[in-house]
Protein backbone atom coordinates (compact mmCIF):
# COMPACT_ATOMS: atom_id res chain seq x y z
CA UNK A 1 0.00 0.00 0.00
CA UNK A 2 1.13 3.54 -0.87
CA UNK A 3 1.79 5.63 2.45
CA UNK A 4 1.56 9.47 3.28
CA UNK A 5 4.93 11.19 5.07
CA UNK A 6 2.86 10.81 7.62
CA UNK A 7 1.57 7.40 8.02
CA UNK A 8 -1.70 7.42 6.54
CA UNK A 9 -2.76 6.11 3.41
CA UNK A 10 -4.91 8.68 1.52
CA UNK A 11 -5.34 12.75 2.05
CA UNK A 12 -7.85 14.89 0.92
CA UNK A 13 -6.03 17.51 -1.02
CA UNK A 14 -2.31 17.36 -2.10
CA UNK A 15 -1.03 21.10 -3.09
CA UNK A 16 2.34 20.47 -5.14
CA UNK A 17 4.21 23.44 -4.62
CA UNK A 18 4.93 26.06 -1.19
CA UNK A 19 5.20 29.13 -3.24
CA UNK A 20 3.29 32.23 -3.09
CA UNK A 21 0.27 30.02 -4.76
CA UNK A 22 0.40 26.84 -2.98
CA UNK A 23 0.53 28.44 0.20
CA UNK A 24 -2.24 30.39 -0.05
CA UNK A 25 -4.14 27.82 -1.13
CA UNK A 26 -3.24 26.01 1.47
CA UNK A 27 -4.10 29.29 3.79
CA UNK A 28 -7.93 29.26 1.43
CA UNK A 29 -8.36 25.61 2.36
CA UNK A 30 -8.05 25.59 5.85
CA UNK A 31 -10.54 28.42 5.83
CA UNK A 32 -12.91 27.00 3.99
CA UNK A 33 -13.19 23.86 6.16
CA UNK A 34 -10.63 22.08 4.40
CA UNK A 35 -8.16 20.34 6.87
CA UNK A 36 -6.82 17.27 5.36
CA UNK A 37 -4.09 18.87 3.05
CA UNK A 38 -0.65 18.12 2.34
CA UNK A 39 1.91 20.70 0.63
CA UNK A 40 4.93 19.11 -0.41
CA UNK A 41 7.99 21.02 -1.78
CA UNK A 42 11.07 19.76 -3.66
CA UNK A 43 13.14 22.12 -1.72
CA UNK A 44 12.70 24.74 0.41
CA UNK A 45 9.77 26.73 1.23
CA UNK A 46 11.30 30.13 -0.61
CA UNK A 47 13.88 28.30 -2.42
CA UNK A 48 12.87 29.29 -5.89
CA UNK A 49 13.64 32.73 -4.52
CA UNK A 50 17.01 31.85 -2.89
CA UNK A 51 17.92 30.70 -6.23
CA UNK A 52 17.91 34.43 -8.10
CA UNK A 53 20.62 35.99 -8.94
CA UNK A 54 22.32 38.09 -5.85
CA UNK A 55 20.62 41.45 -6.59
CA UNK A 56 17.19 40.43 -7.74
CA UNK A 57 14.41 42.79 -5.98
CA UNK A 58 10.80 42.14 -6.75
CA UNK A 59 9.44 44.60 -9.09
CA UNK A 60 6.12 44.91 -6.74
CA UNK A 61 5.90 47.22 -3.51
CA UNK A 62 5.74 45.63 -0.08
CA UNK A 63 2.19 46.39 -0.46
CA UNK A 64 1.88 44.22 -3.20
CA UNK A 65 3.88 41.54 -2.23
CA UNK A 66 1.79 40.27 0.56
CA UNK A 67 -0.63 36.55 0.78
CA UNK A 68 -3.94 36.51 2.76
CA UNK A 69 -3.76 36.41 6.31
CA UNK A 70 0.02 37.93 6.64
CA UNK A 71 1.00 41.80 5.40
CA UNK A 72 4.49 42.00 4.24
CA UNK A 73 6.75 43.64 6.92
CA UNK A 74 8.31 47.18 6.30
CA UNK A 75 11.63 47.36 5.52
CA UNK A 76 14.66 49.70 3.96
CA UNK A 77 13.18 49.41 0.54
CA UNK A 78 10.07 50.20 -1.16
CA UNK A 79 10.64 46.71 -2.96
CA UNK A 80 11.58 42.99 -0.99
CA UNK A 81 14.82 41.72 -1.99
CA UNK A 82 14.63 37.94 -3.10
CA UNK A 83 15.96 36.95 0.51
CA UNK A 84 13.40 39.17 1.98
CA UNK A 85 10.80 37.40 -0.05
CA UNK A 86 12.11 34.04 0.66
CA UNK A 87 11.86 34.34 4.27
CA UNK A 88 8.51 36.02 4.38
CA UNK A 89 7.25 32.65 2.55
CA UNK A 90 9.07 30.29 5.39
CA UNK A 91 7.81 32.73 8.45
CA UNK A 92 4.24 32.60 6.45
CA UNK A 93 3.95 28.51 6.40
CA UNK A 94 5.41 28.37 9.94
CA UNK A 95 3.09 31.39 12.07
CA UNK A 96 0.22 29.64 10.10
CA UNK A 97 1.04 26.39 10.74
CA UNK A 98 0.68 24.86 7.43
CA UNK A 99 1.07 21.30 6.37
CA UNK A 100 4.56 21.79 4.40
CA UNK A 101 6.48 18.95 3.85
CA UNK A 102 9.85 19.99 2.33
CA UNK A 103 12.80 17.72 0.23
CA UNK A 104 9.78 15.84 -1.07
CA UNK A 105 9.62 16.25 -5.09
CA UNK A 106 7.05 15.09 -7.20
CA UNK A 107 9.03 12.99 -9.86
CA UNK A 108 5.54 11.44 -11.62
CA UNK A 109 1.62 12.23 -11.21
CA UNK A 110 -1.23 10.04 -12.45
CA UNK A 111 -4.43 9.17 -12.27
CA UNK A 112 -5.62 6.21 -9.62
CA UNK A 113 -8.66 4.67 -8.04
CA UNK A 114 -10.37 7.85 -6.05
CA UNK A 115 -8.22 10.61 -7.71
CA UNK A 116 -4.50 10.88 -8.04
CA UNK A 117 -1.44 9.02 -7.26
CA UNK A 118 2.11 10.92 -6.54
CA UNK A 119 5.19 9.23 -6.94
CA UNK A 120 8.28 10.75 -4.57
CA UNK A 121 11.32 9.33 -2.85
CA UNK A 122 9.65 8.46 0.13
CA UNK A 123 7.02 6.95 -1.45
CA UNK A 124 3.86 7.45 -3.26
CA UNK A 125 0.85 9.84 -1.92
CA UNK A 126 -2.96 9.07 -3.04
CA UNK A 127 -5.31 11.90 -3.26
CA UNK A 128 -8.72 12.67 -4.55
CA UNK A 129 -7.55 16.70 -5.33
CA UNK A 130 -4.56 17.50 -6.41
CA UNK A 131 -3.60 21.47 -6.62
CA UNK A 132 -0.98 22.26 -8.98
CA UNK A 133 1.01 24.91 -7.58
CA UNK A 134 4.45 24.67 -8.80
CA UNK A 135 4.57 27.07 -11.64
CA UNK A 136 3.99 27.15 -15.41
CA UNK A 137 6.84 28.39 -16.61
CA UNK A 138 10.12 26.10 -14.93
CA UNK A 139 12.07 25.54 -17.55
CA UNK A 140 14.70 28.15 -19.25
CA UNK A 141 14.11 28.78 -22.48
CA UNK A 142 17.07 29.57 -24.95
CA UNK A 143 16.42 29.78 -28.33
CA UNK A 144 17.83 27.09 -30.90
CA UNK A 145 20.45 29.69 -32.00
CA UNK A 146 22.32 29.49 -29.03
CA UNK A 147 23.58 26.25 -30.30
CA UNK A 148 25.35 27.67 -33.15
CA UNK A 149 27.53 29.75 -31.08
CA UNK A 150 31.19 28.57 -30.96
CA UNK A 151 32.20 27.50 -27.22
CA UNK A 152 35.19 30.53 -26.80
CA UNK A 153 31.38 32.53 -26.62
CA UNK A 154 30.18 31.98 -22.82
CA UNK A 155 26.52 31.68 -22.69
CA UNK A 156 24.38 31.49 -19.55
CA UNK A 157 20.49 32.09 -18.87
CA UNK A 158 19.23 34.34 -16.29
CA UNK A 159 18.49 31.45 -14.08
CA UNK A 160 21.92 30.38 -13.61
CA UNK A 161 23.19 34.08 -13.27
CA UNK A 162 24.00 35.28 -9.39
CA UNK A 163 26.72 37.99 -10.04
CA UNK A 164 28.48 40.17 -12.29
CA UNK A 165 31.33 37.70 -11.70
CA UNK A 166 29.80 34.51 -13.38
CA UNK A 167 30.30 37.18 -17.01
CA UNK A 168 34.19 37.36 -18.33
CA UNK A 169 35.53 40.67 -19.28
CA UNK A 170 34.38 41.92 -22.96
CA UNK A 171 31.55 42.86 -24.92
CA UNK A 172 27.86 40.99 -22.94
CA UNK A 173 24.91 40.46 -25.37
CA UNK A 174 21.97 40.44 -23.22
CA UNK A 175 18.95 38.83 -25.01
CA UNK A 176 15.48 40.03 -23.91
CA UNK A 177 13.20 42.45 -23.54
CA UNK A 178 11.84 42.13 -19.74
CA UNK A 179 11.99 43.40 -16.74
CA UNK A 180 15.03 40.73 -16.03
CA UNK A 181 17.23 41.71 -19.00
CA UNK A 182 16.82 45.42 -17.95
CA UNK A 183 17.98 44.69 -14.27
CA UNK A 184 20.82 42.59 -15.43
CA UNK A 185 21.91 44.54 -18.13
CA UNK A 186 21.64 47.92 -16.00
CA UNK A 187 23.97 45.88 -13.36
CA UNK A 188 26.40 44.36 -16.03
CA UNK A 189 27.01 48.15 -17.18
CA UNK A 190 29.11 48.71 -14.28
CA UNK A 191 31.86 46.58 -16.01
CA UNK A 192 31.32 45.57 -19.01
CA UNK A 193 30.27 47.04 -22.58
CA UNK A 194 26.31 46.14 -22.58
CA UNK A 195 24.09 45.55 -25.69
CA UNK A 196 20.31 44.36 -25.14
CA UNK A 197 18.48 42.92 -27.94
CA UNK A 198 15.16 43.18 -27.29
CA UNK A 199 12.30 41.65 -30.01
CA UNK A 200 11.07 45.39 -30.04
CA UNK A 201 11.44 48.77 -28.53
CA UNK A 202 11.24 48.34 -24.82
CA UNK A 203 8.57 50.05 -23.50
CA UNK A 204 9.61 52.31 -20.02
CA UNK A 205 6.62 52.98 -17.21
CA UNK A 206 7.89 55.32 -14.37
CA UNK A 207 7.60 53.79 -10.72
CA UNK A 208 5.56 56.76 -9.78
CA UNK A 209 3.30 58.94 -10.82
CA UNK A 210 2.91 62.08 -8.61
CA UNK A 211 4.64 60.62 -5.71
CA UNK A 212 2.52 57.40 -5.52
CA UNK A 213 3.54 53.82 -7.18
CA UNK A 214 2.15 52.77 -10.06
CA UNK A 215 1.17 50.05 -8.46
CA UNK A 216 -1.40 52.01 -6.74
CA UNK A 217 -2.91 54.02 -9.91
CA UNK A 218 -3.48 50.04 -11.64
CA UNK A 219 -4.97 49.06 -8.78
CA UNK A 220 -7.59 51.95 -8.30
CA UNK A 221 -7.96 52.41 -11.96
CA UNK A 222 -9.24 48.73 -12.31
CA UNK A 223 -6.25 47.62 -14.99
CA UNK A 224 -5.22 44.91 -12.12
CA UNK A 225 -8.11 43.41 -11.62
CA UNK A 226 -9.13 43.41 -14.98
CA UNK A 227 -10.58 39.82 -16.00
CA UNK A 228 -8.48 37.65 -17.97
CA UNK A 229 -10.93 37.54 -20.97
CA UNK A 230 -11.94 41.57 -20.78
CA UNK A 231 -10.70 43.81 -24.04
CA UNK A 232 -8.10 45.72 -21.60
CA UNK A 233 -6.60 42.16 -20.74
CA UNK A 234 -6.68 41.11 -24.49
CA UNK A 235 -5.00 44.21 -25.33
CA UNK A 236 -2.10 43.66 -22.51
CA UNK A 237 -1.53 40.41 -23.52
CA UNK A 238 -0.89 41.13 -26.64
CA UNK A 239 1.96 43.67 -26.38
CA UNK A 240 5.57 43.08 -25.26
CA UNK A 241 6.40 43.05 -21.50
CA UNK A 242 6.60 46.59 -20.00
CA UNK A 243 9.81 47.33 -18.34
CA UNK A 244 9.03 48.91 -14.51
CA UNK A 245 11.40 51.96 -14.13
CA UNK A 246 13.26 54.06 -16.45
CA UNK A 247 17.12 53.77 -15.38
CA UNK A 248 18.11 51.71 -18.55
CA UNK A 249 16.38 53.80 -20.48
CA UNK A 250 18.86 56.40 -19.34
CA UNK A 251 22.10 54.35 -19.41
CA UNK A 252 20.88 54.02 -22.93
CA UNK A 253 20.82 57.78 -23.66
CA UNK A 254 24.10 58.26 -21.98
CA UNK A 255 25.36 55.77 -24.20
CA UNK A 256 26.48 53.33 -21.73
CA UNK A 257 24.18 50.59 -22.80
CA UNK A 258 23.17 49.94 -26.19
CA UNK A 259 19.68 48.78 -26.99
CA UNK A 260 19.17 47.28 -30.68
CA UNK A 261 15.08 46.54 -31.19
CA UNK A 262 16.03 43.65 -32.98
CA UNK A 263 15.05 39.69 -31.89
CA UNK A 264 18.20 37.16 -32.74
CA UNK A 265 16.99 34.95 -35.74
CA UNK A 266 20.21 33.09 -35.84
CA UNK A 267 23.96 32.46 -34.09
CA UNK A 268 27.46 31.20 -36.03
CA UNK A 269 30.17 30.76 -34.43
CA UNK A 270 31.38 33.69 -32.77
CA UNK A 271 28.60 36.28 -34.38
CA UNK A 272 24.90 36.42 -33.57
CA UNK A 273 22.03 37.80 -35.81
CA UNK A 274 19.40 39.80 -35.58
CA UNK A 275 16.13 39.72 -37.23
CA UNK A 276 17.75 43.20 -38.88
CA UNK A 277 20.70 41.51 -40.58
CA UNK A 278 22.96 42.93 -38.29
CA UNK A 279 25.35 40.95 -36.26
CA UNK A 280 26.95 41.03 -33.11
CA UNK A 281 30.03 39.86 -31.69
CA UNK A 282 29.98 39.32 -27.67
CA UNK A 283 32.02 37.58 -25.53
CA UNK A 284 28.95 36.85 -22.94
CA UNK A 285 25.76 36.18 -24.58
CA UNK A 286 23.56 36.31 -21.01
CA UNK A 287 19.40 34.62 -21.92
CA UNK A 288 17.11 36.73 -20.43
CA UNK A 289 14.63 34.88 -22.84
CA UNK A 290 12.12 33.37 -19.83
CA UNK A 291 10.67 29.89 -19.27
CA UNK A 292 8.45 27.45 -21.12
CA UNK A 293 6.22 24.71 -19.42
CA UNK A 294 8.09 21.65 -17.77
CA UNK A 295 5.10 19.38 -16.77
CA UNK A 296 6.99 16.28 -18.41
CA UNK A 297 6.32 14.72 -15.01
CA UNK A 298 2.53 14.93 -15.55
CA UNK A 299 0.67 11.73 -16.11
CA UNK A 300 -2.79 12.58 -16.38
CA UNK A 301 -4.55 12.19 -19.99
CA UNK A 302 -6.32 15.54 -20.89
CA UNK A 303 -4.40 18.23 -18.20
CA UNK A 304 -2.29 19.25 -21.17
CA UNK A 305 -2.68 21.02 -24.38
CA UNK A 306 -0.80 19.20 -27.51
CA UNK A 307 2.59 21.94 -26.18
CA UNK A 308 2.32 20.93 -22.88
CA UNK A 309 0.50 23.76 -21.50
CA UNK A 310 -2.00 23.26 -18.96
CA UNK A 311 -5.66 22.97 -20.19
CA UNK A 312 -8.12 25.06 -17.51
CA UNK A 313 -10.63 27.48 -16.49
CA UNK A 314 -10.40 29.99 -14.21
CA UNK A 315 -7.58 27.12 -12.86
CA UNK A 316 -10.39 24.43 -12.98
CA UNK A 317 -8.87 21.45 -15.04
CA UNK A 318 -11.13 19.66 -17.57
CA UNK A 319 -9.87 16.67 -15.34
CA UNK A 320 -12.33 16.45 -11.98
CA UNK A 321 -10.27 16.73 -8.75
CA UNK A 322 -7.11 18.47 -10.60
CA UNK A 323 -6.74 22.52 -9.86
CA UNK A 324 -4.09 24.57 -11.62
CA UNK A 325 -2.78 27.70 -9.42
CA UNK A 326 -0.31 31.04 -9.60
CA UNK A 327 -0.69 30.57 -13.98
CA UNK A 328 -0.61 33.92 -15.50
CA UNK A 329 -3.67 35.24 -16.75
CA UNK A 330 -5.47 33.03 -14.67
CA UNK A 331 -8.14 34.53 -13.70
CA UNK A 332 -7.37 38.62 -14.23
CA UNK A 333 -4.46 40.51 -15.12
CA UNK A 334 -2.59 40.23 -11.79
CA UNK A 335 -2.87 36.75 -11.31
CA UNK A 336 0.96 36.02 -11.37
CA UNK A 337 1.48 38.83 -8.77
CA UNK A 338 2.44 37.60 -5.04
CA UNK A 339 -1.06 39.69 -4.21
CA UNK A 340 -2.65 38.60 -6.79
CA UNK A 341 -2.82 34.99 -5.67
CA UNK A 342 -5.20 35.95 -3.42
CA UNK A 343 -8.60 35.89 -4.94
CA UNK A 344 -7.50 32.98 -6.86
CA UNK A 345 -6.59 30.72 -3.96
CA UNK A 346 -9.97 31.46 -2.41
CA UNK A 347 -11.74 30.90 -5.77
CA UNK A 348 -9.44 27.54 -5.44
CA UNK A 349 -10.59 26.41 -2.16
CA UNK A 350 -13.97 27.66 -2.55
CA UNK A 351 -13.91 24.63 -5.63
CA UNK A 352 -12.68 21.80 -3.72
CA UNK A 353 -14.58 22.81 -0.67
CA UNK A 354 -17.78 22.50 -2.60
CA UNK A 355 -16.33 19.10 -3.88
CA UNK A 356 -15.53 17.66 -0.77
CA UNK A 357 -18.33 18.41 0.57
CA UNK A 358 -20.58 16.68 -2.11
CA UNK A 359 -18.51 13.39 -2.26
């Protein structure tokens, strides 16, 4: 017989996942009525944070960075730092008392008799709902082109950058057009000749507007909360990423970075080339190109699209008893936000409470 950590045979609801979205829907559940839950967490509870590069400060204010139940503590800047962030998470499943059980990675999920079975190292864990918490987007993407790059070129994605000292002095190609290209290459400018290539002309929003955060205008003009499916969200969705905070845009003017609008189509070799013709010639080519899907370890017929994505609504799977949460776009424009998880979590529980209660 498959047995819990904990002895028992079956649970209730297995969360997979003590980030921002597990936990609160782990908070949601208990609230609801829920008690027989289980979060389990390859790592650490915050590790995913830990695991930034050195420098990395969320691009949200305190404010904004909080989960139901616990605000965000004050502190010497307007933003957490990733350590900040990663201890708030471990004080926020230990003051709350949550069911985390850390070092315990899900390596396979399928279906079984009653709901779900969860292969892990210390054995396998049966559960009627399973909340997929973990994130959608795990897995660095680097475009094929970075194969074509002779091995003199050193190459890295932002995941695996912590400091200006992983990049060798010369020229750094930083590949993106995000908020995490902009921090890295404003940081690499320090000490080394920056060029970003972004797939279009960045797009700069100031951090305040009259003395308040921006943060605060989206949120009481509505553009947060905006539905996932509303016009406004449409319309966001379908332009580049907007960079928070207009320092690079300055290095750029004061020519200490340069900023080609250009995406790279192709790499030979030492040279790399953008969608322009144009090529450059770095000695650091740093990916600040994002993540794709890795849900290889997902077993269940129908939770998947035919590219691996997850299949839902509003988080609800097509498959009864399976929940998706913390996807962007979810359910409304700040979804992937720390404070957005919030109504979604509830909206989460709320679901399986209902389901529970019927069985």
């Amino acid at each position: 017989m498959d047995v819990q950590p904990d002895g028992r045979s079956e649970i209730e609801v297995l969360v997979i996942g003590a980030g921002q979205a597990g936990l609160g829907t782990a908070h949601w559940l208990r609230r609801e009525g829920v008690h027989d839950v289980v979060v389990v967490e390859a790592g650490g509870v915050g590790q995913s944070w830990q695991d930034r590069w050195a420098s990395l400060q969320l691009f949200t204010p305190r404010r904004f960075s909080s989960l139901p139940g616990r605000r965000f503590p004050p502190g010497p800047t307007r933003s957490p730092s990733r350590l900040e962030m990663a201890g708030y998470l471990a004080s926020y499943a230990a003051e709350l008392g949550l069911p985390v059980r850390t070092g315990t990675p899900v390596r396979r999920l399928a279906r079984a008799e009653g709901g779900f079975l969860a292969s892990t190292p210390s054995g396998g864990i049966r559960a009627r709902h399973v909340v997929l918490a973990t994130g959608a987007f795990r897995r660095p993407r680097v475009p094929e082109a970075a194969g074509g790059l002779d091995p003199a070129v050193h190459q890295l994605h932002s995941s695996r950058y912590r400091t200006p000292e992983d990049v060798p002095a010369g020229p750094v190609l930083v590949v993106g057009g995000g908020n995490s290209a902009a921090q890295l290459a404003i940081e690499l400018s320090d000490a080394h000749e920056v060029t970003v290539a972004a797939p279009a002309c960045p797009r700069f929003l100031p951090e305040d507007v009259l003395g308040v955060s921006i943060y605060w205008w989206l949120l009481l003009s509505g553009i947060l909360n905006a539905g996932a499916s509303t016009p406004l969200a449409r319309f966001l969705r379908s332009r580049h990423e907007a960079i928070l905070g207009r320092q690079l845009r300055g290095l750029v003017r004061a020519g200490r970075v340069r900023l080609v609008p250009h995406a790279v189509v192709g790499a030979a070799g030492g040279s790399v080339r953008l969608a322009d013709g144009s090529t450059e010639r770095p000695r650091t080519v740093l990916w600040c190109t994002g993540f794709e899907p890795d849900t290889g370890w997902l077993d269940v017929p129908g939770a998947l699209d035919d590219r691996g994505a997850p299949l839902h609504a509003a988080g609800a799977s097509p498959v009864p008893g399976l929940h998706w949460m913390g996807l962007p776009w979810q359910t409304r424009v700040n979804s992937s936000l720390v404070d957005g998880v919030d109504r979604d979590a509830r909206r989460t529980a709320r679901r399986i409470a209902r389901a529970v209660a019927g069985q």
